[in-house]
N, C-alpha and C. Protein backbone atom coordinates (compact mmCIF):
# COMPACT_ATOMS: atom_id res chain seq x y z
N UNK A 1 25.70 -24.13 -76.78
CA UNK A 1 25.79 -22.80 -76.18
C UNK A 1 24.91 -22.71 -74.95
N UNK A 2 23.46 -23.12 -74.64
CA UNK A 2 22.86 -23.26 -73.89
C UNK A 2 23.57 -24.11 -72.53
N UNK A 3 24.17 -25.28 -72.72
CA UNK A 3 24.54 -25.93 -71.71
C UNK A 3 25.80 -25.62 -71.05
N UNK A 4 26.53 -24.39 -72.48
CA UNK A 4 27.85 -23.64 -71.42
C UNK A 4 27.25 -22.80 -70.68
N UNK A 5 26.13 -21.80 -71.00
CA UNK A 5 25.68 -21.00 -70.23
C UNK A 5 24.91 -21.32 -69.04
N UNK A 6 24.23 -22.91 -68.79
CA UNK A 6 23.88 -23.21 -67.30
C UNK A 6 25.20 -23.53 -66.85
N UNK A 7 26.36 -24.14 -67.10
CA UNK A 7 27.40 -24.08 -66.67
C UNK A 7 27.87 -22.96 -65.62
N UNK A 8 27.82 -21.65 -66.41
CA UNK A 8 28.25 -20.85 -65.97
C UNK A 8 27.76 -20.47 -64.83
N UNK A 9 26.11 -19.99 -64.84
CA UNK A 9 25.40 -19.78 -64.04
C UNK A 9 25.54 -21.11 -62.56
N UNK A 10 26.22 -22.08 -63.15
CA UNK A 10 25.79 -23.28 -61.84
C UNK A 10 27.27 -22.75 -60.94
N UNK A 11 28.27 -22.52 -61.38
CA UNK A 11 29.36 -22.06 -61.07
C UNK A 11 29.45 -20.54 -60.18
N UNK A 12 28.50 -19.95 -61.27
CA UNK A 12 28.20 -18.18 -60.44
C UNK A 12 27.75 -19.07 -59.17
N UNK A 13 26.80 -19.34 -58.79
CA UNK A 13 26.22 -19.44 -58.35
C UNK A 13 26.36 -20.08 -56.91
N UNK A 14 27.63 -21.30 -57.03
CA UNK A 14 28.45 -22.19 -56.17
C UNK A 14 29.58 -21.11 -55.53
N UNK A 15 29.84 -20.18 -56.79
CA UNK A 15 31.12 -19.32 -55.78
C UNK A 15 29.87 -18.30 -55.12
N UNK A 16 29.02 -18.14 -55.17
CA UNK A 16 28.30 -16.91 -54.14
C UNK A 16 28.23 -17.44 -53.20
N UNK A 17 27.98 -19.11 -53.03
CA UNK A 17 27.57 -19.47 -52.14
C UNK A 17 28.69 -19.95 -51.31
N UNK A 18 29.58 -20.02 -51.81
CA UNK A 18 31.30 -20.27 -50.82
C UNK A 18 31.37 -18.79 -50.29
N UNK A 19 31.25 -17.78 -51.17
CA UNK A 19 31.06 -16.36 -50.43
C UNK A 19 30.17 -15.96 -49.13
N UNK A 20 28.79 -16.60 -49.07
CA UNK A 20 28.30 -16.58 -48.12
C UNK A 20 28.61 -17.21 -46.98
N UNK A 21 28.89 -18.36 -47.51
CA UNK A 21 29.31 -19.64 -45.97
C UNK A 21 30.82 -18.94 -45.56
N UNK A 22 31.67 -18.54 -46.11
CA UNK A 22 32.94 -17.76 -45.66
C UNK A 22 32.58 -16.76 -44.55
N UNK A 23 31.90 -15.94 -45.28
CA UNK A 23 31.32 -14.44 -44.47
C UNK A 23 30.78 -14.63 -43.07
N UNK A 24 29.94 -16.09 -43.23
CA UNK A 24 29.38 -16.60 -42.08
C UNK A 24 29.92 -16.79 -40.78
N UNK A 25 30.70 -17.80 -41.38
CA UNK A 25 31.87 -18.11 -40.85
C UNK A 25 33.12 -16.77 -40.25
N UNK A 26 33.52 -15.97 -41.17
CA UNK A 26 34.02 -14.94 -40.57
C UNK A 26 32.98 -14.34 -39.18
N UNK A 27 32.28 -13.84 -39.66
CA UNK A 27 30.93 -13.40 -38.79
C UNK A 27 31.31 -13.74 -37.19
N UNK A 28 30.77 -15.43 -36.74
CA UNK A 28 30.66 -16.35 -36.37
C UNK A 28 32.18 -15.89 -35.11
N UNK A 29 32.77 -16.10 -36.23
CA UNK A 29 34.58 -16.20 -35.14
C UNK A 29 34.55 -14.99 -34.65
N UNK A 30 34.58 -13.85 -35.70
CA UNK A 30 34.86 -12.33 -34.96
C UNK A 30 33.75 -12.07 -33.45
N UNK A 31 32.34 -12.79 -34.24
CA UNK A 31 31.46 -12.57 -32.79
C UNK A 31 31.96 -13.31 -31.39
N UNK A 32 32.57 -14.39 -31.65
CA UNK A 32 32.79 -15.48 -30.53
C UNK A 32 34.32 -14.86 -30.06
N UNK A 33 34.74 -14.37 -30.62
CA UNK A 33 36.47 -14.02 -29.51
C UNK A 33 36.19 -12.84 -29.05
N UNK A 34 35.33 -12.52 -28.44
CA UNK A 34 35.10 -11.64 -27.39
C UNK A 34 34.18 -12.08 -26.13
N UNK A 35 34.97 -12.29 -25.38
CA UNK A 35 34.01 -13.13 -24.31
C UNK A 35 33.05 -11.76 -23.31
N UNK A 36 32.02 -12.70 -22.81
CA UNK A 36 31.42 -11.98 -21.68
C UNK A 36 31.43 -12.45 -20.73
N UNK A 37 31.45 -11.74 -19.28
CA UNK A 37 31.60 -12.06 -18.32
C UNK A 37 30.25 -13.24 -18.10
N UNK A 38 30.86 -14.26 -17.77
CA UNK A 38 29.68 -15.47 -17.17
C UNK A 38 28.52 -14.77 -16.30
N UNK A 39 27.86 -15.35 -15.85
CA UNK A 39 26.30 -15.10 -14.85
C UNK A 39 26.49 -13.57 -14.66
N UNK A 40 26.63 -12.45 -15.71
CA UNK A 40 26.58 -11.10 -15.11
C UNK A 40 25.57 -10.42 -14.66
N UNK A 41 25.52 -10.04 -13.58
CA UNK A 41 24.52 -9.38 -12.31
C UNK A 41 24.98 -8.11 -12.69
N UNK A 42 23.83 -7.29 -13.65
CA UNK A 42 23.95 -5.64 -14.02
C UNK A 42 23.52 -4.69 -12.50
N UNK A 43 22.66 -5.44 -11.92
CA UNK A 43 22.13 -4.51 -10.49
C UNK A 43 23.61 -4.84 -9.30
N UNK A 44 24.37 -5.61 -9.85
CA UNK A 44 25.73 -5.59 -9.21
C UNK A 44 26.73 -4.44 -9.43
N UNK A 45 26.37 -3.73 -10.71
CA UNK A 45 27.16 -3.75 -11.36
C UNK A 45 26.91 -1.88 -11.45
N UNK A 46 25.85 -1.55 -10.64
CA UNK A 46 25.45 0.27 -10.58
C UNK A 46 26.33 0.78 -9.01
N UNK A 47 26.27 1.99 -9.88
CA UNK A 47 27.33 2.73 -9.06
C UNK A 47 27.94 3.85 -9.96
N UNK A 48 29.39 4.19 -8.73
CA UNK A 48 30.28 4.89 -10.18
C UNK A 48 31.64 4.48 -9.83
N UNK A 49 32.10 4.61 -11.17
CA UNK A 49 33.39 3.63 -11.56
C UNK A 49 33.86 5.00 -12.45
N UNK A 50 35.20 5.16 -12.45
CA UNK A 50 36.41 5.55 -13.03
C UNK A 50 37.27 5.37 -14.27
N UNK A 51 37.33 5.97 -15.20
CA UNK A 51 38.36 5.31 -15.90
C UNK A 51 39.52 5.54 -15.97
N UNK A 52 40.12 3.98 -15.86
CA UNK A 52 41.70 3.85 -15.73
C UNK A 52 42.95 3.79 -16.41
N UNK A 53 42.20 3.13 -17.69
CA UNK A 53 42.85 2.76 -18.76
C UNK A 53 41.87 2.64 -19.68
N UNK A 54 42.23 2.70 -21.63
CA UNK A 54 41.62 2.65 -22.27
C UNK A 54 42.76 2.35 -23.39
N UNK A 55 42.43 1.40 -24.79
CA UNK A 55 43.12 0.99 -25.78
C UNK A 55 42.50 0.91 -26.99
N UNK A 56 42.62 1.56 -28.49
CA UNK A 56 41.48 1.34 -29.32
C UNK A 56 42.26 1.42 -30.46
N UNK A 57 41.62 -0.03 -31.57
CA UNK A 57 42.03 -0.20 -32.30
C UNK A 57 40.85 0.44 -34.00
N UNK A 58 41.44 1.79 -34.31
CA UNK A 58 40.90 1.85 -35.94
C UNK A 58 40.72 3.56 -34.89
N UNK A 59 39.50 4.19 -35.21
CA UNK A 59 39.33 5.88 -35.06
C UNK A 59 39.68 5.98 -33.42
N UNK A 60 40.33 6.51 -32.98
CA UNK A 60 40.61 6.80 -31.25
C UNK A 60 38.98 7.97 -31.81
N UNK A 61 38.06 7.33 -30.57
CA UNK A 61 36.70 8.62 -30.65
C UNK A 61 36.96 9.94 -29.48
N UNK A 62 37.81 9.52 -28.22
CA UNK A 62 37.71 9.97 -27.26
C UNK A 62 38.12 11.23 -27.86
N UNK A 63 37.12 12.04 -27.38
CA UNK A 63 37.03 13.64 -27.66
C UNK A 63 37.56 14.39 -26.63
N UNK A 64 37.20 13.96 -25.09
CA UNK A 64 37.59 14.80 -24.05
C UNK A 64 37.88 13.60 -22.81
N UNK A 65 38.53 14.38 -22.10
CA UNK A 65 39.03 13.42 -20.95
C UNK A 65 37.70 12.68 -19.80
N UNK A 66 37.91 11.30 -19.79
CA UNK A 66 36.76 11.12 -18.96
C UNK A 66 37.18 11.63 -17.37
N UNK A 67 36.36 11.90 -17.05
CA UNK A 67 36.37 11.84 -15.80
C UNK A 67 35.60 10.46 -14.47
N UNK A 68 34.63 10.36 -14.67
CA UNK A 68 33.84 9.27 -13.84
C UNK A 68 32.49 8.83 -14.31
N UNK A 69 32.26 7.78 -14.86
CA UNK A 69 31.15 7.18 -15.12
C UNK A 69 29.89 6.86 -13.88
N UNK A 70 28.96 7.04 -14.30
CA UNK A 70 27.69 6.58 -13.19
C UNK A 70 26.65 5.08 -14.10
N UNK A 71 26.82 4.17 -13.31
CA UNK A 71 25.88 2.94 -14.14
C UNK A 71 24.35 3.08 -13.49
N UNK A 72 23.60 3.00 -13.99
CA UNK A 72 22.21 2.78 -13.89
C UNK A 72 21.98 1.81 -14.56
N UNK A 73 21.07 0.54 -13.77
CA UNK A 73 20.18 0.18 -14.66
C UNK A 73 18.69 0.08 -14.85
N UNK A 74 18.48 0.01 -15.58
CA UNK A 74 17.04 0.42 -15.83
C UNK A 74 15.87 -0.84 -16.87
N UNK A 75 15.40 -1.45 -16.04
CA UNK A 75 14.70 -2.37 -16.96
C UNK A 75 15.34 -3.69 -17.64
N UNK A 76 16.47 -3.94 -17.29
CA UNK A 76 17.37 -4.92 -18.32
C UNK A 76 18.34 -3.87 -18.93
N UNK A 77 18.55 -2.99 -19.24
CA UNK A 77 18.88 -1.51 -20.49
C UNK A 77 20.22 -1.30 -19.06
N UNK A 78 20.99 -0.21 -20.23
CA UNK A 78 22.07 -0.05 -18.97
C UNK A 78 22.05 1.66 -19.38
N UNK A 79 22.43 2.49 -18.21
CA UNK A 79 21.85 3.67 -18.62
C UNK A 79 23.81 4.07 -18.05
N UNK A 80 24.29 4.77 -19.09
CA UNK A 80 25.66 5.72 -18.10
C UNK A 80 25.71 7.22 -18.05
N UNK A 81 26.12 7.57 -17.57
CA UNK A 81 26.44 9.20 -16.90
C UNK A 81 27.89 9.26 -17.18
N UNK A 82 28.51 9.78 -18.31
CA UNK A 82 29.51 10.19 -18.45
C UNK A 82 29.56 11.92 -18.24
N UNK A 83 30.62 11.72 -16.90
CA UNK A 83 31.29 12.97 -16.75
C UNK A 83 33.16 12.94 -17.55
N UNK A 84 33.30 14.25 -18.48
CA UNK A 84 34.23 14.44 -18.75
C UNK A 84 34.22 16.28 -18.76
N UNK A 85 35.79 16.60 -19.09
CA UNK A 85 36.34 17.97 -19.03
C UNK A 85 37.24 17.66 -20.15
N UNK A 86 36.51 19.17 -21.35
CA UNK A 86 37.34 19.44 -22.40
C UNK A 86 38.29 20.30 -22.68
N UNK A 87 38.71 20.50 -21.34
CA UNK A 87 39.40 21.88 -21.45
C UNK A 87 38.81 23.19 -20.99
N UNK A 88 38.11 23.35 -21.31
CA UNK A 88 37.36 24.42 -20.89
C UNK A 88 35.83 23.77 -19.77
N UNK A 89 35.45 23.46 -20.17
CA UNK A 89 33.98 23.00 -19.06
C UNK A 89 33.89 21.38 -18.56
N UNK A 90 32.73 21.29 -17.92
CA UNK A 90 32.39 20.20 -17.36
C UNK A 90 31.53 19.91 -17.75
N UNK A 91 31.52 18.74 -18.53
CA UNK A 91 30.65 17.89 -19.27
C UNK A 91 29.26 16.49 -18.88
N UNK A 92 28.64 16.92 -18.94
CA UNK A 92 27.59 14.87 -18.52
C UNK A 92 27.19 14.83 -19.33
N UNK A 93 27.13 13.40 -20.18
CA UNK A 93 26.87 12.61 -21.28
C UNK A 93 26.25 11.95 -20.75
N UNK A 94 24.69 11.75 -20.96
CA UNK A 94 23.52 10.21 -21.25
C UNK A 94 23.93 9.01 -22.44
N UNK A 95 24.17 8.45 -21.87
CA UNK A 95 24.53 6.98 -23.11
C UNK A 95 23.66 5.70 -22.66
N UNK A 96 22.78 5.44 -23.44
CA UNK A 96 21.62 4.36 -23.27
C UNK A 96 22.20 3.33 -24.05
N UNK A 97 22.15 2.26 -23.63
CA UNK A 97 22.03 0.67 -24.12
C UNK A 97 21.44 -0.26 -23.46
N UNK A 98 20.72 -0.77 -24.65
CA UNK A 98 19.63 -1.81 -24.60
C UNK A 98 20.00 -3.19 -24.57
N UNK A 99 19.65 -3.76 -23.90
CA UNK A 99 20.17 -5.00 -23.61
C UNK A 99 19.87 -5.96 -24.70
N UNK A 100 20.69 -7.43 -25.05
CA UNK A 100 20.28 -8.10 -26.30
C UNK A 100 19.92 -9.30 -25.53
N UNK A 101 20.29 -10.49 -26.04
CA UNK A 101 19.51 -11.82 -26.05
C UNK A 101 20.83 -12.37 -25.02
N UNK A 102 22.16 -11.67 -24.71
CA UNK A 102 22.69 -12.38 -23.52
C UNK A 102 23.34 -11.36 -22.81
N UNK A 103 22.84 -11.91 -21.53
CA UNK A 103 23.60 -10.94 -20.17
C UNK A 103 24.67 -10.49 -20.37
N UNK A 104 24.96 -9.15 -20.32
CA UNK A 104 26.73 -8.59 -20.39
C UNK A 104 26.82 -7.91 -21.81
N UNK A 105 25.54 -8.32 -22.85
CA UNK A 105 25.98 -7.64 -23.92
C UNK A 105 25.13 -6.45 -24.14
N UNK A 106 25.05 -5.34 -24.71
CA UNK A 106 24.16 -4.31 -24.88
C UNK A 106 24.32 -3.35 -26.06
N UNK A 107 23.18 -3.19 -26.58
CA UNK A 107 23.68 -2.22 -27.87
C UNK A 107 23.11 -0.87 -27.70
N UNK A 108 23.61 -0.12 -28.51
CA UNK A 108 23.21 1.29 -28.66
C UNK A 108 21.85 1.80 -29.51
N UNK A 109 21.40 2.72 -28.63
CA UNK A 109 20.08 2.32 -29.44
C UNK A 109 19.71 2.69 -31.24
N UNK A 110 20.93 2.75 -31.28
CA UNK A 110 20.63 2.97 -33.10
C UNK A 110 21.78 1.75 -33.80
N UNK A 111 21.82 1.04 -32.94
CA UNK A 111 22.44 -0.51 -33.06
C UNK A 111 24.02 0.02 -34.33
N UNK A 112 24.41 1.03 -33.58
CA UNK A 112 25.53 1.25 -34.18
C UNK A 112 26.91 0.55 -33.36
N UNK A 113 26.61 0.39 -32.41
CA UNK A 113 27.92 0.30 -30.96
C UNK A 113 27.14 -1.14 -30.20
N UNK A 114 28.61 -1.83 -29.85
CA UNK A 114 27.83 -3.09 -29.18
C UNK A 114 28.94 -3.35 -28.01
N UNK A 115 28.26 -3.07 -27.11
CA UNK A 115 29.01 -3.16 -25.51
C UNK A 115 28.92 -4.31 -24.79
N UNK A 116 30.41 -4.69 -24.51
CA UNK A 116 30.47 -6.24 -24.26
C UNK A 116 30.61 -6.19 -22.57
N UNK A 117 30.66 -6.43 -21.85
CA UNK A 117 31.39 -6.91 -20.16
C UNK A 117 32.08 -8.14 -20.50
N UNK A 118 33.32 -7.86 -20.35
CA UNK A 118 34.35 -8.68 -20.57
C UNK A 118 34.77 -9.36 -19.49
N UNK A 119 35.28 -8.45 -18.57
CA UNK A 119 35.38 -9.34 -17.12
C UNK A 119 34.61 -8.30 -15.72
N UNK A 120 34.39 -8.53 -14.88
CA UNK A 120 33.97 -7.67 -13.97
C UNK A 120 34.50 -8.38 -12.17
N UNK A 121 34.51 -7.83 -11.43
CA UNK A 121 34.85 -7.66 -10.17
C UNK A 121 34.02 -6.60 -9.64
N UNK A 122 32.69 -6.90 -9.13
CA UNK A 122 31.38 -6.11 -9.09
C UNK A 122 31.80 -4.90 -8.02
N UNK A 123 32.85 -5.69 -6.71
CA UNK A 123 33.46 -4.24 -5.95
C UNK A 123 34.59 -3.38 -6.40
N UNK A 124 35.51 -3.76 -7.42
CA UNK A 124 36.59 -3.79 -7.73
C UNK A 124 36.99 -2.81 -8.99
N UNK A 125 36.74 -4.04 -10.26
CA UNK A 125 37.27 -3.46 -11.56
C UNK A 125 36.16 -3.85 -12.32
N UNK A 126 36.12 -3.27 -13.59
CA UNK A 126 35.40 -3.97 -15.17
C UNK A 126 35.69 -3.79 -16.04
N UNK A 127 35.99 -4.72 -16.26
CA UNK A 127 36.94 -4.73 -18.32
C UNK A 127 35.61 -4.25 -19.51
N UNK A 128 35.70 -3.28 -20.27
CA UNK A 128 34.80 -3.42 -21.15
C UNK A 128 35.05 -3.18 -22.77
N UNK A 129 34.71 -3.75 -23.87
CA UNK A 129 34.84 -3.97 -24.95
C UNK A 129 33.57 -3.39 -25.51
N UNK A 130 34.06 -2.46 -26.38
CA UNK A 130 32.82 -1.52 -27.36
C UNK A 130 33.44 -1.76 -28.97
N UNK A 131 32.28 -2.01 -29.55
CA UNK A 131 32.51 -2.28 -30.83
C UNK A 131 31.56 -1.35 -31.58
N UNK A 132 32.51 -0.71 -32.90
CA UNK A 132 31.74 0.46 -33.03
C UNK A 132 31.79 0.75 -34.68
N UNK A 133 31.69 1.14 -35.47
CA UNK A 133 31.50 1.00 -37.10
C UNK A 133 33.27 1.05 -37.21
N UNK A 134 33.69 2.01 -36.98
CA UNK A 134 35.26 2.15 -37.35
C UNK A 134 36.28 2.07 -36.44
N UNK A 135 35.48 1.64 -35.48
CA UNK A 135 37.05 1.31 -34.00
C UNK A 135 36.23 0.30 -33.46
N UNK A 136 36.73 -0.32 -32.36
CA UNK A 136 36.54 -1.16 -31.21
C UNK A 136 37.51 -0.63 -30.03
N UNK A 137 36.94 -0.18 -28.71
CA UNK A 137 38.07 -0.30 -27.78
C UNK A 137 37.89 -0.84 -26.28
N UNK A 138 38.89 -1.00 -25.54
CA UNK A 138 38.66 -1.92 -24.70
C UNK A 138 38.68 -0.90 -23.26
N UNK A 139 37.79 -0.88 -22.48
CA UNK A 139 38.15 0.13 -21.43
C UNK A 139 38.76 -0.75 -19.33
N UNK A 140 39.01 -0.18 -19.22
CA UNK A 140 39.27 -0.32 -17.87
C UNK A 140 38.46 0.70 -16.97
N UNK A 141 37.56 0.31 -16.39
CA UNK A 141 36.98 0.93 -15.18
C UNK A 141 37.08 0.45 -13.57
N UNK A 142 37.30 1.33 -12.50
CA UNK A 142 37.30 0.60 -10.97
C UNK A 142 36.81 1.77 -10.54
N UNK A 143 35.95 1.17 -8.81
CA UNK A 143 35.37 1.79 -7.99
C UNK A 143 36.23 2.59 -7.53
N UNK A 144 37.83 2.80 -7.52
CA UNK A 144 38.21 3.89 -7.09
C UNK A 144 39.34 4.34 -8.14
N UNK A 145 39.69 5.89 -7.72
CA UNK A 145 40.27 6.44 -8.90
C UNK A 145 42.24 5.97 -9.31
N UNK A 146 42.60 5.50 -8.52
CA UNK A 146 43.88 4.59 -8.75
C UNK A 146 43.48 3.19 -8.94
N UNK A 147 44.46 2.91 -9.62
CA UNK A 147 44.48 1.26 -10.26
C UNK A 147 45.86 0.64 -9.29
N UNK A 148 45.53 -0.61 -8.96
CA UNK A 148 46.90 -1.59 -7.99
C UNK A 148 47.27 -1.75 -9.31
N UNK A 149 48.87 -2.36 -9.34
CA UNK A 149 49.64 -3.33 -10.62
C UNK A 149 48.44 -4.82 -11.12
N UNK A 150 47.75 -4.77 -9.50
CA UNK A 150 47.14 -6.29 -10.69
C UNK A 150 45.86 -6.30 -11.46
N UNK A 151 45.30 -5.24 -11.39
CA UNK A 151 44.11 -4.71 -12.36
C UNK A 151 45.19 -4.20 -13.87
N UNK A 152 45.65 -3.69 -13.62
CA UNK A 152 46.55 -3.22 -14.95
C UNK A 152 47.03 -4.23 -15.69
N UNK A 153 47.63 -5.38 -14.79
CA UNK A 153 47.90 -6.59 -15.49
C UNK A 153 46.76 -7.28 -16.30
N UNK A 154 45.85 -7.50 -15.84
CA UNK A 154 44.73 -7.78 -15.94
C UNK A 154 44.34 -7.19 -17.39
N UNK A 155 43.95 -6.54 -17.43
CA UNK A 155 43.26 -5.48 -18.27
C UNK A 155 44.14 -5.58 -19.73
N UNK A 156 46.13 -5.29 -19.46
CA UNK A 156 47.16 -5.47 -20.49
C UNK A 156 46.56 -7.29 -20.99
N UNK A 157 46.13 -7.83 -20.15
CA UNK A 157 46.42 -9.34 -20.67
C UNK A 157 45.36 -9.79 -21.73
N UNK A 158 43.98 -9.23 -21.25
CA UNK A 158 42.77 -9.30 -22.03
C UNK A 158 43.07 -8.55 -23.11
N UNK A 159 43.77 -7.21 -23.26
CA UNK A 159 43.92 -6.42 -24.29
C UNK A 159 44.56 -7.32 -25.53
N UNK A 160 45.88 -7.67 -25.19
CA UNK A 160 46.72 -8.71 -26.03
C UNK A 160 46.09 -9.98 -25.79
N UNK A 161 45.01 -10.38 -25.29
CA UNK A 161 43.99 -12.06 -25.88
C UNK A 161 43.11 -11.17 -26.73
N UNK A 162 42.79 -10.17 -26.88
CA UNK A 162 41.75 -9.92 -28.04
C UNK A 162 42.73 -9.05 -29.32
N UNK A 163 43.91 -9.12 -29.10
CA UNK A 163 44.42 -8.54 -30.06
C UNK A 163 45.05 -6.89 -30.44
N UNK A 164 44.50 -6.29 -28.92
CA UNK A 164 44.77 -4.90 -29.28
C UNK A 164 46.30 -4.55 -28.91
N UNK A 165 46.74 -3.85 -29.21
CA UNK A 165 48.26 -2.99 -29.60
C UNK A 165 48.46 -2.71 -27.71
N UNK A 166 49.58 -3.36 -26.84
CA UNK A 166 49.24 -3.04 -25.53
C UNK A 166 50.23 -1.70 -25.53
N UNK A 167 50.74 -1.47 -26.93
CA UNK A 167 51.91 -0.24 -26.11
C UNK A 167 51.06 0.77 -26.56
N UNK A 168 49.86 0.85 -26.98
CA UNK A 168 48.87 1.47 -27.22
C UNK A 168 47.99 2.58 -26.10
N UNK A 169 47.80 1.43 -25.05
CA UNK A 169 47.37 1.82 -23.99
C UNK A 169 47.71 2.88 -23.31
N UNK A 170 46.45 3.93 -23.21
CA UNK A 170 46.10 4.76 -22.59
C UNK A 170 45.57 4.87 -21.21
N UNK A 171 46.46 5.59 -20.24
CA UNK A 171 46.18 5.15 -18.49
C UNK A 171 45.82 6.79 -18.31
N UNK A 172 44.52 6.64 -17.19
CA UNK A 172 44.11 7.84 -16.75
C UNK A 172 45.06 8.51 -15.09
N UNK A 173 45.39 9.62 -15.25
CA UNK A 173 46.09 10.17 -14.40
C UNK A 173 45.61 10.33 -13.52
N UNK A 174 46.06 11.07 -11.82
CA UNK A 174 45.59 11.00 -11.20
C UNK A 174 44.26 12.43 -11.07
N UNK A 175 44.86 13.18 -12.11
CA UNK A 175 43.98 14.49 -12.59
C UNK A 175 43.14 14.03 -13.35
N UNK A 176 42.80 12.69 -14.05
CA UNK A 176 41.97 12.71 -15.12
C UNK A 176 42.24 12.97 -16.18
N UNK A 177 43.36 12.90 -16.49
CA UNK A 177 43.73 13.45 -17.77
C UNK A 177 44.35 11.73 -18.60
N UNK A 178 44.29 11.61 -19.77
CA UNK A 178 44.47 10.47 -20.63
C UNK A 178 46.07 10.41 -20.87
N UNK A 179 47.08 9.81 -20.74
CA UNK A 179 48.43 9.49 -20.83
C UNK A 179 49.11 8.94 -22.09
């Protein structure tokens, strides 16, 4: 009876540990298929930018229509100025993120939300990927308030390499309003 019961325990014990190395492994992949933009220059990267498009897979959060983002950075940390309109007023949102251990990535400071730079075009466009307890979504931002066909392409192509739904996609009007 004794030597079925280390049995057992040697067995508990081998499947926890296939449980862990799995999880790891899950972990591992989900972190790595989201790329960041190579050598990203954040003091490249202040200004204000637009949003153009947006796609999100699990809770849609967007509450009110964006209107125009402002980047700051500050220290390594990335500081934004969200302007939006809910219908009734005009809105500015402070959103702080703290920078982690590689360029392009940044978290929120209650390490709930983790903001990727996916691709960037420092005069141009920036792809961005937010990962968040119950959604992830992918945004499209550019220095001016229309998008050409090849930023859109762009943006549809990264959407479907990371997996998100492209007939999904949400394009900002020329009013600002979400489509």
């Amino acid at each position: 009876m004794d030597c079925l019961a280390k049995e057992r325990t040697v067995v508990r014990m081998a499947g926890m540990l296939l449980i862990v190395v799995l999880t790891s492994v899950f972990l591992l992949y989900a972190e790595a298929k989201i790329p960041i933009q190579p050598n990203f220059d954040l003091q490249k990267m202040s200004g204000s930018w637009y949003l153009i498009a947006v796609v999100v897979n699990g809770v849609d959060t967007l509450q009110s229509d964006p209107i125009e983002q402002f980047v700051f950075p500050s220290y390594g940390d990335l500081l934004f100025l969200h302007s939006s309109w809910d219908g009734k007023s005009y809105n500015i949102r402070e959103v702080h993120f703290v920078s982690s251990d590689e360029p392009g990535k940044f978290l929120s400071l209650d390490k709930s939300s983790t903001l990727r730079i996916v691709e960037i075009n420092y005069g141009s466009y920036y792809i961005l990927h937010v990962e968040m307890q119950n959604a992830e979504a992918l945004y499209l931002y550019m220095r001016r308030r229309i998008a050409v066909t090849e930023e859109k392409i762009i943006f549809t192509n990264v959407a479907r390499s990371l997996g998100f739904n492209i007939h999904a996609i949400k394009l900002v009007s020329r009013s600002g309003n979400l489509q």
